[in-house]
N, C-alpha and C. Protein backbone atom coordinates (compact mmCIF):
# COMPACT_ATOMS: atom_id res chain seq x y z
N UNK A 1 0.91 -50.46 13.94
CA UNK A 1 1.30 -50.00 12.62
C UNK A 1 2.03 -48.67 12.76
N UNK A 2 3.32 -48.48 11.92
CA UNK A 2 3.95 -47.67 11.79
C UNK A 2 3.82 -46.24 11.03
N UNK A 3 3.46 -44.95 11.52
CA UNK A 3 3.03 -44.07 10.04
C UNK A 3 4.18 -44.02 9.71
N UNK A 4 4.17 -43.69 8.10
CA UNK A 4 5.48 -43.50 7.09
C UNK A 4 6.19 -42.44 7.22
N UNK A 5 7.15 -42.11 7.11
CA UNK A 5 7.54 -41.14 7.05
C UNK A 5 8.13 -40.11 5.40
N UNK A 6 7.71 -39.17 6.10
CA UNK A 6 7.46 -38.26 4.58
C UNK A 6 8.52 -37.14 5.19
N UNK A 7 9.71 -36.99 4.07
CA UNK A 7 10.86 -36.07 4.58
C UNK A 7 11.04 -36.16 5.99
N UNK A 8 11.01 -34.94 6.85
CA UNK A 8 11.55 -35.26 8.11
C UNK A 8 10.11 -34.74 8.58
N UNK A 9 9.54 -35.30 8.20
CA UNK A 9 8.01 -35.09 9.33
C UNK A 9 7.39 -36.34 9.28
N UNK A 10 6.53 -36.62 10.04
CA UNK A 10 5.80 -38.09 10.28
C UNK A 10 4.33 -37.74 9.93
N UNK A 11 4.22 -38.35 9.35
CA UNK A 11 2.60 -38.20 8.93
C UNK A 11 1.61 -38.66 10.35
N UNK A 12 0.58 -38.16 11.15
CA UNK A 12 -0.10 -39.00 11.88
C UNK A 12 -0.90 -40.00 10.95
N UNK A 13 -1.67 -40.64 12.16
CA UNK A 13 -2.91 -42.01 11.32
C UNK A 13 -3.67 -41.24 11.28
N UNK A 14 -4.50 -41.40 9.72
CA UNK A 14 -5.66 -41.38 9.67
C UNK A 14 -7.12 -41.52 10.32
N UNK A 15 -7.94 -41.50 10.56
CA UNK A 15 -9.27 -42.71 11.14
C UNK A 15 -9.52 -43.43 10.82
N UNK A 16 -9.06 -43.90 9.54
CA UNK A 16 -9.44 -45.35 8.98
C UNK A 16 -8.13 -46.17 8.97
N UNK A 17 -6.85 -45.70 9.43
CA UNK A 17 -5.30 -46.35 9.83
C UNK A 17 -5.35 -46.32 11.63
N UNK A 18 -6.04 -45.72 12.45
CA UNK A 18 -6.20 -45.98 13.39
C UNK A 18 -7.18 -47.18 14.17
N UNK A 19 -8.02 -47.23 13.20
CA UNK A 19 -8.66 -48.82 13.71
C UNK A 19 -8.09 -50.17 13.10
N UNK A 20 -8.22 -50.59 13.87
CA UNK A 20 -7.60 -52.00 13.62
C UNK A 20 -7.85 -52.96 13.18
N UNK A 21 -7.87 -54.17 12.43
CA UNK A 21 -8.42 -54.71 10.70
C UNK A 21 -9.67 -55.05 11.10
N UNK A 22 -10.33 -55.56 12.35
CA UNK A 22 -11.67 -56.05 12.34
C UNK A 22 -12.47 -54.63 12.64
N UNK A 23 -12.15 -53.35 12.39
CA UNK A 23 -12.47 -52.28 12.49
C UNK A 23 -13.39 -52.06 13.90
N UNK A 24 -12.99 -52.32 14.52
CA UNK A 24 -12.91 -51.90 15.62
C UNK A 24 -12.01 -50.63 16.40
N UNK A 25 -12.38 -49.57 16.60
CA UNK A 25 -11.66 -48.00 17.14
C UNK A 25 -10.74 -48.49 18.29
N UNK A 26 -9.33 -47.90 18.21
CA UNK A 26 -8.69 -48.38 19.23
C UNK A 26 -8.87 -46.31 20.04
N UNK A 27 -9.47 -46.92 21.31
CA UNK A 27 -9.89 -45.95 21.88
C UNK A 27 -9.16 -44.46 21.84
N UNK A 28 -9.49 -43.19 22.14
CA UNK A 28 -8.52 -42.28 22.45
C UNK A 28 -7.48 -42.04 21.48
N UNK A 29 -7.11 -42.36 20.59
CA UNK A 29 -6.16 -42.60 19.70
C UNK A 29 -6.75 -41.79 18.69
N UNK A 30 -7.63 -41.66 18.17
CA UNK A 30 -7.84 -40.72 16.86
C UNK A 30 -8.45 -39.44 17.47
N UNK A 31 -8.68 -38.98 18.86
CA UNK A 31 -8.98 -37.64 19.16
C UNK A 31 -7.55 -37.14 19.53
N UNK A 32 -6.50 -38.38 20.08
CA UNK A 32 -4.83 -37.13 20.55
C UNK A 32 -4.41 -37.28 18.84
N UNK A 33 -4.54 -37.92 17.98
CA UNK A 33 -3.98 -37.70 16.13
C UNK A 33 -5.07 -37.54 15.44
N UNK A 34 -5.26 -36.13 15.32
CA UNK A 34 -6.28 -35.40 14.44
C UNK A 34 -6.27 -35.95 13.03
N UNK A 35 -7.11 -36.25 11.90
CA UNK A 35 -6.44 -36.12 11.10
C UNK A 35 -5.77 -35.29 10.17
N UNK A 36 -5.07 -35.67 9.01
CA UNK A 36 -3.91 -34.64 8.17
C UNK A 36 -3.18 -33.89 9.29
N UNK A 37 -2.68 -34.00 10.55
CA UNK A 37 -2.12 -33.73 10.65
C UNK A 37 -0.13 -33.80 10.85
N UNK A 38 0.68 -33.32 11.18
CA UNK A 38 2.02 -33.48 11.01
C UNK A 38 2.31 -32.77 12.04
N UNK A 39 3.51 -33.66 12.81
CA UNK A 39 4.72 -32.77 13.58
C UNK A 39 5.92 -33.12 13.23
N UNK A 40 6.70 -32.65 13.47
CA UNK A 40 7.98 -32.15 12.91
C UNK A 40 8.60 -32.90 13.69
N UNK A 41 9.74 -34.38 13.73
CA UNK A 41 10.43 -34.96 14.69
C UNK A 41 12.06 -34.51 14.68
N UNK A 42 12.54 -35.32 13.32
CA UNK A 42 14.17 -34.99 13.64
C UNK A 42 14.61 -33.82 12.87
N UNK A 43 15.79 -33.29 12.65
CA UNK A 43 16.53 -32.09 12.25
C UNK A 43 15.53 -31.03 12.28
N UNK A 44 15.01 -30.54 12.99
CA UNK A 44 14.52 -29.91 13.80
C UNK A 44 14.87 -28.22 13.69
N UNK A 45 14.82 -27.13 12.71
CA UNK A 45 15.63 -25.88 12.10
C UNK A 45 15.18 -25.16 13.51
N UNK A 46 16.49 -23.87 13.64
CA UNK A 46 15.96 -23.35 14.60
C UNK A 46 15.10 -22.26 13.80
N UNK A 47 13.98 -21.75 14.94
CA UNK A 47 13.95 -20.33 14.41
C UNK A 47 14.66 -19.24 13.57
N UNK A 48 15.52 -18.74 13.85
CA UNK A 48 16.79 -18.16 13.26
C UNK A 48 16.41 -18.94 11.75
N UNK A 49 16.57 -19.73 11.68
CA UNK A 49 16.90 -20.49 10.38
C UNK A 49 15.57 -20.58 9.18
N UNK A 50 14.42 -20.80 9.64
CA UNK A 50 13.37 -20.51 9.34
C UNK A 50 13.09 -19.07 8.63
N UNK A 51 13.14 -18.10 9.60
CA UNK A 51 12.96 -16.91 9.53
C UNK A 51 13.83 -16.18 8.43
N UNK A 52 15.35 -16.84 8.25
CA UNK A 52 16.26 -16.58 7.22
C UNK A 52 15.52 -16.85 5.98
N UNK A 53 15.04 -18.23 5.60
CA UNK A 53 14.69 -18.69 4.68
C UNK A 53 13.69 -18.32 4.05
N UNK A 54 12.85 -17.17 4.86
CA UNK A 54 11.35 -16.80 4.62
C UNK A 54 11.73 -15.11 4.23
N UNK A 55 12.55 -14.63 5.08
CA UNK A 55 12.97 -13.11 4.61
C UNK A 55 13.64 -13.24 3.42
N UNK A 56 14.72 -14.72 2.82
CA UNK A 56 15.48 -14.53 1.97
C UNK A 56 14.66 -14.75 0.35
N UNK A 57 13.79 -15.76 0.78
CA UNK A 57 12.44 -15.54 -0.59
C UNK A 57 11.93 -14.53 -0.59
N UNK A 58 11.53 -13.42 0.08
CA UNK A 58 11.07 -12.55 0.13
C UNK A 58 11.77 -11.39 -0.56
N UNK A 59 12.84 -11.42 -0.31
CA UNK A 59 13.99 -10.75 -0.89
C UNK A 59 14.05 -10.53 -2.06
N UNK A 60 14.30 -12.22 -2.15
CA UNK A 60 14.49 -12.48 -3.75
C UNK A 60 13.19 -11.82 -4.78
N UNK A 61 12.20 -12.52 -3.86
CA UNK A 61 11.12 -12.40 -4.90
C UNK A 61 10.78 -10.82 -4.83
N UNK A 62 11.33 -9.96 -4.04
CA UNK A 62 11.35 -8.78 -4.30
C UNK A 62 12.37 -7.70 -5.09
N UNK A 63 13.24 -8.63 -5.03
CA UNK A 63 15.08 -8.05 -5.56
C UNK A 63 15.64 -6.98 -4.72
N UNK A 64 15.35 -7.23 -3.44
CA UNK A 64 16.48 -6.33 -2.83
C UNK A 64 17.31 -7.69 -1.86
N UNK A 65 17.95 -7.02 -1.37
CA UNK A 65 19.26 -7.58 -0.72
C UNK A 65 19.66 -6.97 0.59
N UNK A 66 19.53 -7.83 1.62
CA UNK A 66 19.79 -7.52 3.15
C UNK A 66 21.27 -7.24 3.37
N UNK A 67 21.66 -6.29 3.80
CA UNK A 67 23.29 -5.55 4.12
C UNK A 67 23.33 -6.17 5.38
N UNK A 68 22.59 -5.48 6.60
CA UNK A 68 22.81 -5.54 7.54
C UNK A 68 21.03 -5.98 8.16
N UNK A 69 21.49 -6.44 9.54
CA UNK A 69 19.43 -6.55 10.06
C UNK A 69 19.84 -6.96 11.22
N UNK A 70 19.33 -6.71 12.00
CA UNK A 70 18.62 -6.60 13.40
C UNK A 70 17.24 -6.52 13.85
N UNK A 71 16.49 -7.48 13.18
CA UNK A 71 15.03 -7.12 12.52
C UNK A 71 14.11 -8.81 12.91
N UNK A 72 13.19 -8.62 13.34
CA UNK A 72 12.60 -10.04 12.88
C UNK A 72 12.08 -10.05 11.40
N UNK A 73 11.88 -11.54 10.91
CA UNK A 73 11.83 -11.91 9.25
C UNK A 73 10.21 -10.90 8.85
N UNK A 74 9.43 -11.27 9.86
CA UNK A 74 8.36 -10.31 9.28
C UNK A 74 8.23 -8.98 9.33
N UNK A 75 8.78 -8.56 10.10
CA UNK A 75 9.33 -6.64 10.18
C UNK A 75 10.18 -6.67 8.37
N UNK A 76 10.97 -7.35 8.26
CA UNK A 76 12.09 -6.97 7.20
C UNK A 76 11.01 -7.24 6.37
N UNK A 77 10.20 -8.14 6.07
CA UNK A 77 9.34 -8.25 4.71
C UNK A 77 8.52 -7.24 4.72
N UNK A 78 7.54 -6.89 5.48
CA UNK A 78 7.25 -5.31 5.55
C UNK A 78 7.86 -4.01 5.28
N UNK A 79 9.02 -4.16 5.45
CA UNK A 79 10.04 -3.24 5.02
C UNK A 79 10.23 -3.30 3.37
N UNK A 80 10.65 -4.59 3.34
CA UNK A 80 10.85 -4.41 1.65
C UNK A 80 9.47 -4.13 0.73
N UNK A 81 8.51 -4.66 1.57
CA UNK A 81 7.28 -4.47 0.36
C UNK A 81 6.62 -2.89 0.95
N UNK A 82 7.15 -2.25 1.53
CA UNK A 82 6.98 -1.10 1.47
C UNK A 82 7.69 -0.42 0.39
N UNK A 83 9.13 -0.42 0.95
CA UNK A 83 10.31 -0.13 -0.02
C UNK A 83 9.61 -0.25 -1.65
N UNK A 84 9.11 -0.95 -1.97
CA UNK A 84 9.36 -1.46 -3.20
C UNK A 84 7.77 -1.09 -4.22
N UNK A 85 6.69 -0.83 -2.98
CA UNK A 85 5.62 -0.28 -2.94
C UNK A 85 5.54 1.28 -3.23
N UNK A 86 5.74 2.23 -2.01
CA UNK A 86 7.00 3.26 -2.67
C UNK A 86 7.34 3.60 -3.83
N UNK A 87 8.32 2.38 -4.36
CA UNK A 87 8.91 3.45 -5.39
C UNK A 87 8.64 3.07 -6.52
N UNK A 88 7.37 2.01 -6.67
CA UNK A 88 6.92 1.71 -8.21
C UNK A 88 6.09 3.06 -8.12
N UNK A 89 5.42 3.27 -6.85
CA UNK A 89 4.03 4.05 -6.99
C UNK A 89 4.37 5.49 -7.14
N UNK A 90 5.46 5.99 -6.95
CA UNK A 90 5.44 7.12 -7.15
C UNK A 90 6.00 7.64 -8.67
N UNK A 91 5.46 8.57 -9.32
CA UNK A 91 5.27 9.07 -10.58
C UNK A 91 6.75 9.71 -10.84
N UNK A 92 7.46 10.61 -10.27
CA UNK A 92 8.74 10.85 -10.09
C UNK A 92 9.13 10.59 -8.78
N UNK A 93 10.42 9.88 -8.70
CA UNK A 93 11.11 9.26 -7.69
C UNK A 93 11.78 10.32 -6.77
N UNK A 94 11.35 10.18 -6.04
CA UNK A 94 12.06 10.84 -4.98
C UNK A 94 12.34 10.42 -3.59
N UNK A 95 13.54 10.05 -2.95
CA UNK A 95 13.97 9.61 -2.28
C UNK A 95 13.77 9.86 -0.72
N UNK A 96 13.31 11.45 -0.94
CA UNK A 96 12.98 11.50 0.83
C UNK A 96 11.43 11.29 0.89
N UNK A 97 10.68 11.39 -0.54
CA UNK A 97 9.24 10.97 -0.16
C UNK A 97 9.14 9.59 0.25
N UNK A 98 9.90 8.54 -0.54
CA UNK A 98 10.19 7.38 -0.24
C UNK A 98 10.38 6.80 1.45
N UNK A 99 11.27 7.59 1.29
CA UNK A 99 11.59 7.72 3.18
C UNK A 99 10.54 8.06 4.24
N UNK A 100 9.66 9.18 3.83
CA UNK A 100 8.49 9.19 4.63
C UNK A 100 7.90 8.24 4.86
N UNK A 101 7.38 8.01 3.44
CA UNK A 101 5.90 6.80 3.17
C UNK A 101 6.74 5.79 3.82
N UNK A 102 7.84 5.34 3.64
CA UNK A 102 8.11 3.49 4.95
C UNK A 102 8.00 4.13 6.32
N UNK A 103 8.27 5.52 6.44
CA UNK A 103 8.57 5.35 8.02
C UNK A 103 7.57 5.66 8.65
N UNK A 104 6.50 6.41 7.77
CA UNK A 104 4.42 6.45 8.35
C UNK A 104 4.30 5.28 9.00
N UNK A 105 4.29 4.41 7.86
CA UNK A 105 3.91 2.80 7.95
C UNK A 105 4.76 2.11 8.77
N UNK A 106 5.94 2.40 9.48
CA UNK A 106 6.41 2.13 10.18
C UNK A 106 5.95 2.40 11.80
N UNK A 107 6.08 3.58 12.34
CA UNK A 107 5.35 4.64 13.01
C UNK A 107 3.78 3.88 13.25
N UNK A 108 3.38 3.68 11.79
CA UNK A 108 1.80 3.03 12.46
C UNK A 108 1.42 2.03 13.13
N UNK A 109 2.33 1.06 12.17
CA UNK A 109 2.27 -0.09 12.46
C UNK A 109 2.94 -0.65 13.71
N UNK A 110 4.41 -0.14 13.58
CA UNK A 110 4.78 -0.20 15.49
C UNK A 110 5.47 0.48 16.07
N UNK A 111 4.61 1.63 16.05
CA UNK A 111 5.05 2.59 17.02
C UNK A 111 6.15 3.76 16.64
N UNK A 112 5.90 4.71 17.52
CA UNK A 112 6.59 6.17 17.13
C UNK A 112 7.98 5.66 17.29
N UNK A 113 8.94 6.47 16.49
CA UNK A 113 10.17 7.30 16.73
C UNK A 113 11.51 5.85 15.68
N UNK A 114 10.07 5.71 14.51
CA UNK A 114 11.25 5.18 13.01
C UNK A 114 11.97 5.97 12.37
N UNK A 115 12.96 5.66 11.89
CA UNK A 115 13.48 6.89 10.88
C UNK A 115 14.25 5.85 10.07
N UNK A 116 13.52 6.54 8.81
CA UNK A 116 14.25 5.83 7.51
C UNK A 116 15.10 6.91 6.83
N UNK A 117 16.26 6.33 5.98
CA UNK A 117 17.05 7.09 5.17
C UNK A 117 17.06 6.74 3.85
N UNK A 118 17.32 7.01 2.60
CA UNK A 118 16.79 6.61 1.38
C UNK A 118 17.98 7.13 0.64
N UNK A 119 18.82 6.52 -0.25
CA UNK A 119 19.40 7.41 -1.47
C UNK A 119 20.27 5.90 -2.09
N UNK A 120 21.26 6.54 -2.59
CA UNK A 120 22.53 6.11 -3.83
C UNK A 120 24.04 6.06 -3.01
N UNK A 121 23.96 6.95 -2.20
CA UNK A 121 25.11 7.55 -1.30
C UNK A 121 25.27 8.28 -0.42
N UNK A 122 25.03 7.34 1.49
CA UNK A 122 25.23 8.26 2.09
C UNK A 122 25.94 7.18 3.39
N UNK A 123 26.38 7.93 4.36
CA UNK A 123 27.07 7.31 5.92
C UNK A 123 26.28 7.58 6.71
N UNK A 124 26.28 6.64 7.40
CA UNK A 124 25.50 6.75 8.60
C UNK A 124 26.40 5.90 9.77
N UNK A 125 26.13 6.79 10.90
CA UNK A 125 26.20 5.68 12.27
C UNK A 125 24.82 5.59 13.65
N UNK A 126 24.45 5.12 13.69
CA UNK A 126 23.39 5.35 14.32
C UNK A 126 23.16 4.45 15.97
N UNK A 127 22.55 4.90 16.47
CA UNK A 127 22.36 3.64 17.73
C UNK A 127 20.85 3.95 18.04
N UNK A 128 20.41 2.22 17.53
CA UNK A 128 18.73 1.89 17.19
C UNK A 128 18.34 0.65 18.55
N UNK A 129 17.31 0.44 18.45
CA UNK A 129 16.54 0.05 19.69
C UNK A 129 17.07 -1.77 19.22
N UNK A 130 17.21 -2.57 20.43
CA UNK A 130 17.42 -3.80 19.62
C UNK A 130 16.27 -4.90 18.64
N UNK A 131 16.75 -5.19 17.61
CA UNK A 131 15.14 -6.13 16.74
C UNK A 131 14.84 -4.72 16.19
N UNK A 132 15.46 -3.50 15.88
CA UNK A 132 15.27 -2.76 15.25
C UNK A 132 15.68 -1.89 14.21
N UNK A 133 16.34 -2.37 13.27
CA UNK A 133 17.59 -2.24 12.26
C UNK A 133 17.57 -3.28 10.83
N UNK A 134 17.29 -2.26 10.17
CA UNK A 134 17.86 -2.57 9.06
C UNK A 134 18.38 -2.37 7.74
N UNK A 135 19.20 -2.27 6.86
CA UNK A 135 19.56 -2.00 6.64
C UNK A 135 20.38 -2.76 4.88
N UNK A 136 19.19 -2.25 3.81
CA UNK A 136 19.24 -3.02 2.44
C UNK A 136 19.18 -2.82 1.47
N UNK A 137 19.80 -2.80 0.29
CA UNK A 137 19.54 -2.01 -1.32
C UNK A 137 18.50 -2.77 -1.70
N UNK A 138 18.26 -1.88 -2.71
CA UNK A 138 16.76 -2.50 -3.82
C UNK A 138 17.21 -1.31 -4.96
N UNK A 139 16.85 -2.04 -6.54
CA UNK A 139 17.34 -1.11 -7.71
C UNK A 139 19.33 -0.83 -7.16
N UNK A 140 19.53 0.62 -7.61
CA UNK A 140 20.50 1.34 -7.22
C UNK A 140 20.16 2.50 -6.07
N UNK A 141 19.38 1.79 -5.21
CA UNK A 141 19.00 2.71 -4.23
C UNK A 141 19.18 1.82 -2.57
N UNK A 142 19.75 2.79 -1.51
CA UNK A 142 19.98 1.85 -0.17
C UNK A 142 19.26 2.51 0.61
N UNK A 143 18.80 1.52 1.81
CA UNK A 143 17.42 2.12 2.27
C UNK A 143 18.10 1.39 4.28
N UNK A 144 17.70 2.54 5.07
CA UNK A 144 18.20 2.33 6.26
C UNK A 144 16.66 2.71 6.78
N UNK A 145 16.64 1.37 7.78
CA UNK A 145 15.18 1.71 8.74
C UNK A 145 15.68 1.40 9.76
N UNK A 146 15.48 2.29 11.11
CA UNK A 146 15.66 1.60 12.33
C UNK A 146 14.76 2.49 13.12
N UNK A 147 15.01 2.38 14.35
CA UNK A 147 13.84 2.80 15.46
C UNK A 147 14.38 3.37 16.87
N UNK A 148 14.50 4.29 17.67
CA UNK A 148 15.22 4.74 18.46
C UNK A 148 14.61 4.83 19.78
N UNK A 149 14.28 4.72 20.91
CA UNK A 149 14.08 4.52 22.42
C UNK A 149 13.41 6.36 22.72
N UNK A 150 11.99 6.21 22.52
CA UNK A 150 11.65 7.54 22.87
C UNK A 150 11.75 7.81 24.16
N UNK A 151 11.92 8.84 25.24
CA UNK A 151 12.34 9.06 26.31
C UNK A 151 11.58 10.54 26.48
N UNK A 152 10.50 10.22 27.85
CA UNK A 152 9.82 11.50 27.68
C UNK A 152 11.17 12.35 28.51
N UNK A 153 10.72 13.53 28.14
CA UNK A 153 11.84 14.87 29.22
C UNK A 153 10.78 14.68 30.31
N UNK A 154 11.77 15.18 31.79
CA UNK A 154 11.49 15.28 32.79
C UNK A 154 10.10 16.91 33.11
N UNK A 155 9.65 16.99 33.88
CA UNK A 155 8.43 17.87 34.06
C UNK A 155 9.39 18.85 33.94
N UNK A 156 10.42 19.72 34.81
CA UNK A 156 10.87 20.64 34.94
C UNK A 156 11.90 20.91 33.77
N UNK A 157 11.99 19.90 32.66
CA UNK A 157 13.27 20.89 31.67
C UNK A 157 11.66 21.43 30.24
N UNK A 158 10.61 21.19 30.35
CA UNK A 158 9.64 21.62 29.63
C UNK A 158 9.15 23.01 29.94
């Protein structure tokens, strides 16, 4: 017996679609197909593509908008729900407090030497660590996070 197929995933058998009509267990067969479970056969998304689709709801459902990224999808969603965390919570807005509070939580979460930028209008050129960049409005405000390659100094220039 054939399982059905549901969109582009295959449903496995059941335990009660794995035995066979005089119900009898066809051996080994329902411990390698667990049940409810699913794998994924044809059109097959890459990563990349996935990860788009999950930062871009995220987005949405946050209302900002990705410029630029160099970021994995769950770094950037952290980013925005910081971003956006930020600046409901603060009582008067201010843009470099803004900038702190993501780049603490940045800093904490992975590791020293983030730097965020925060405003309406400014340039930047920067050179950030790679998977570490990004770069997105929310409201009328644009928000730059990236991360830079700490490098201790040598014993003798201290």
């Amino acid at each position: 017996m054939r399982s059905p197929r549901v969109g582009s995933l295959v449903r496995s058998k059941t335990y009660r679609e794995s035995s066979d009509h005089r119900g009898e267990k066809r051996r080994g067969e329902v411990a390698v197909e667990s049940r409810k479970s699913a794998s994924i056969v044809q059109e097959r998304r890459s990563v990349s593509e996935v990860e788009a689709n999950a930062t871009g709801s995220a987005a949405e459902l946050l209302e900002v908008r990705v410029l630029a990224s160099d970021m994995p999808a769950l770094m950037q969603v952290h980013a925005f729900r910081c971003a956006r965390t930020s600046f409901q919570s603060l009582e008067k807005f201010s843009s470099k407090q803004m900038a702190y509070n993501i780049k603490k939580e940045f800093d904490k979460v992975y590791g020293a030497a983030w730097h965020c930028i925060v405003g309406s209008s400014f340039g930047s050129f920067v050179t950030h660590s790679t998977g570490c960049f990004l770069y997105f409005s929310m409201e009328k405000l644009y928000v730059l996070v990236f991360r830079t390659r700490v490098q201790k100094a040598p014993l003798h220039q201290i």
